[in-house]
C-alpha atoms as a PDB file:
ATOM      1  CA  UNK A   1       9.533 -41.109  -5.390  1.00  0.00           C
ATOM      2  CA  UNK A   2       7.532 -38.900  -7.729  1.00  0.00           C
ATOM      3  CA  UNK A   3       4.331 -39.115  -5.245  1.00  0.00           C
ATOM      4  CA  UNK A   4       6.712 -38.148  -2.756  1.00  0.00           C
ATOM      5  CA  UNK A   5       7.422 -35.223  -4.681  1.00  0.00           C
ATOM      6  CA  UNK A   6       4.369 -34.118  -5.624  1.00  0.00           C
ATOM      7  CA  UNK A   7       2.793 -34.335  -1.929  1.00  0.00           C
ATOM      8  CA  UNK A   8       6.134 -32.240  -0.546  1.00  0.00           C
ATOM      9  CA  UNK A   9       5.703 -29.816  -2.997  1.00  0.00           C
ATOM     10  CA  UNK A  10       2.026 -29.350  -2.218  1.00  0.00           C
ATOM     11  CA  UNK A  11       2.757 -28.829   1.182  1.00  0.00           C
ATOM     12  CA  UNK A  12       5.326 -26.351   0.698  1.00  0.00           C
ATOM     13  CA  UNK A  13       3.494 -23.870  -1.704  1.00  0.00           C
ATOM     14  CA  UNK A  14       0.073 -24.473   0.817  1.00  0.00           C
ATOM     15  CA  UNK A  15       2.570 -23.452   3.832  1.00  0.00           C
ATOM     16  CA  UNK A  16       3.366 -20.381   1.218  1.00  0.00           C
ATOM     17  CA  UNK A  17       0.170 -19.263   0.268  1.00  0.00           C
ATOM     18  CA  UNK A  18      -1.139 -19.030   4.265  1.00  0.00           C
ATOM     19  CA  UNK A  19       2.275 -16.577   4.790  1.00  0.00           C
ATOM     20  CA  UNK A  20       0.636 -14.204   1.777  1.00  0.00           C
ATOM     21  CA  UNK A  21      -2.664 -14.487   3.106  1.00  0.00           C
ATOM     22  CA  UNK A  22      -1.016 -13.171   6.347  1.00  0.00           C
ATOM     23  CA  UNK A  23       1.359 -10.997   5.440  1.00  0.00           C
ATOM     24  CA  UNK A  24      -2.033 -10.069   3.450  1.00  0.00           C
ATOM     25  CA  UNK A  25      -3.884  -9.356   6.422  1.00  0.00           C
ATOM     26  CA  UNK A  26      -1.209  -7.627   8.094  1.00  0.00           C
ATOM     27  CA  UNK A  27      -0.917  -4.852   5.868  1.00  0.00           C
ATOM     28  CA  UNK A  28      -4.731  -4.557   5.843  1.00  0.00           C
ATOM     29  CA  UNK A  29      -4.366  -4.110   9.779  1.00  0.00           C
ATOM     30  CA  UNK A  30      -1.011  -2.047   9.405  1.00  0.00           C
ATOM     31  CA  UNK A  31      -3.090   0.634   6.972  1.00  0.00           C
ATOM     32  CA  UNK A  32      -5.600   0.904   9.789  1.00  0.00           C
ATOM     33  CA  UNK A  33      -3.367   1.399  12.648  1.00  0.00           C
ATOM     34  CA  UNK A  34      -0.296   3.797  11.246  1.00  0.00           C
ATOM     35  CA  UNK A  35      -0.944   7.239  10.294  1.00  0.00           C
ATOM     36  CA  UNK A  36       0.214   8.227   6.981  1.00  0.00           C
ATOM     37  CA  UNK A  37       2.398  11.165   7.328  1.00  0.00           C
ATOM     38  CA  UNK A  38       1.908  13.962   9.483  1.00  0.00           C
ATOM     39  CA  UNK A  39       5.411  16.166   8.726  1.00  0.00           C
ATOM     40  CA  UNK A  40       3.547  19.813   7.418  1.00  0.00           C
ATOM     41  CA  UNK A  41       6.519  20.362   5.531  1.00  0.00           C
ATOM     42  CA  UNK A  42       5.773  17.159   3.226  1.00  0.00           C
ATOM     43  CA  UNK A  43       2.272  17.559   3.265  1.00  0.00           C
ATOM     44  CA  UNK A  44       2.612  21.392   1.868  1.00  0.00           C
ATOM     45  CA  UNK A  45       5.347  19.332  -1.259  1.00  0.00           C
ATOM     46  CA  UNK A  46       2.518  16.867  -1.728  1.00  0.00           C
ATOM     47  CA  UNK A  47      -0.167  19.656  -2.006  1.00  0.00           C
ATOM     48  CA  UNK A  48       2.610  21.844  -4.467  1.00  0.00           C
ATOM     49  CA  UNK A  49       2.545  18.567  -6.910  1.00  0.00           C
ATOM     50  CA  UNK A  50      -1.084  18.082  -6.767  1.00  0.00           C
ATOM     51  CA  UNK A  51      -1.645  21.753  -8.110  1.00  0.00           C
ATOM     52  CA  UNK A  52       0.752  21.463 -10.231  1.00  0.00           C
ATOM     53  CA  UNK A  53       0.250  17.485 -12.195  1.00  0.00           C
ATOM     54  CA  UNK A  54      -2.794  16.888 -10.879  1.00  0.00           C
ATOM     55  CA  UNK A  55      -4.232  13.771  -8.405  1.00  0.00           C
ATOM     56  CA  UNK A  56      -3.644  10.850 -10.318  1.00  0.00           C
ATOM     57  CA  UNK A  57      -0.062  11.599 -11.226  1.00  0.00           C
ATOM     58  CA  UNK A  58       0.833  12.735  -7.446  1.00  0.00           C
ATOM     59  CA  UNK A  59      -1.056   8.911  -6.351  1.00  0.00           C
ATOM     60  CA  UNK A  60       1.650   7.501  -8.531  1.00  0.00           C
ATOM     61  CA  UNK A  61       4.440   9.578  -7.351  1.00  0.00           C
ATOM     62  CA  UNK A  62       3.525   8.686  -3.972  1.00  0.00           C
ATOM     63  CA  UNK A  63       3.171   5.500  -4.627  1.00  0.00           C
ATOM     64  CA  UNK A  64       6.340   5.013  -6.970  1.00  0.00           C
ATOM     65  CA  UNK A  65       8.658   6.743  -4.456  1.00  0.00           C
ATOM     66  CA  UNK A  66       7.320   6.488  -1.344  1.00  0.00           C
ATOM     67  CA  UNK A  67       6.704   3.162  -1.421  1.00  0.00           C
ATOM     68  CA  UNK A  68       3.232   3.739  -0.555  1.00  0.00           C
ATOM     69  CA  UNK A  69      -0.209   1.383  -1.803  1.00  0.00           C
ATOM     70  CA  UNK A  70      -2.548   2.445  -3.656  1.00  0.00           C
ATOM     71  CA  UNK A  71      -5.115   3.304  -0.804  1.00  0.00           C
ATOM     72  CA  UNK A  72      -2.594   4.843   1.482  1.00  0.00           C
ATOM     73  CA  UNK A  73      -1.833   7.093  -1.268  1.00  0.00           C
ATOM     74  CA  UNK A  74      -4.966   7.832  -2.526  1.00  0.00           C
ATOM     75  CA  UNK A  75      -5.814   8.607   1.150  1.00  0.00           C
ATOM     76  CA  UNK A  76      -3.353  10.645   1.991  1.00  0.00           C
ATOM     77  CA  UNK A  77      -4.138  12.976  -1.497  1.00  0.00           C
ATOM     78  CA  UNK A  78      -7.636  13.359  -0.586  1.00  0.00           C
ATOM     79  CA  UNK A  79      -6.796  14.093   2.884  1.00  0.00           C
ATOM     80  CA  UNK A  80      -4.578  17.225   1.583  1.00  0.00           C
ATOM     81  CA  UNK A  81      -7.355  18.361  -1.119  1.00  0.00           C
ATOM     82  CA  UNK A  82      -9.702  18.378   1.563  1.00  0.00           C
ATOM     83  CA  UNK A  83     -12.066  15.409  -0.194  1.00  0.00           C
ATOM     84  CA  UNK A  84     -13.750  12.716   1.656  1.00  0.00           C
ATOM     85  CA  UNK A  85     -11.732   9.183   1.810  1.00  0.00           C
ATOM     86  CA  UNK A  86     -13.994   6.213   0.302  1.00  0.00           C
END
């Protein structure tokens, strides 16, 4: 019974680590295909906070409400300050 066990519950977190390696790989795919935002209005709010707290902070704000990652925040930032996206 405990073998049993053991082997079931190998399979089940093996089946759940291949759907986050996809869901994974979907987002990577999703970040290349959708365009950030493209509304001037929010794009002239994002540019007011970046003069006035600065990059790093406006990344976070982005990113805390938003619901953005990391890069498409990041991107988006350097996109309005003009910088090249690495």
């Amino acid at each position: 019974m405990l073998t049993t066990s053991l082997i079931l519950n190998a399979f089940l977190l093996n089946i759940i680590a291949q759907q986050a390696k996809d869901m994974s790989a979907l987002k990577r795919k999703q970040l290349h295909t959708e365009p950030i935002v493209q509304d001037a209005e929010f794009h002239a709010s994002i540019k007011e906070k970046i003069d006035t707290i600065g990059m790093i902070p406006t990344v976070k704000f982005l990113r805390e409400t938003h619901g953005m990652s990391l890069l498409e925040a990041k991107r988006l930032v350097d996109r309005i300050t003009g910088r090249s996206t690495s």
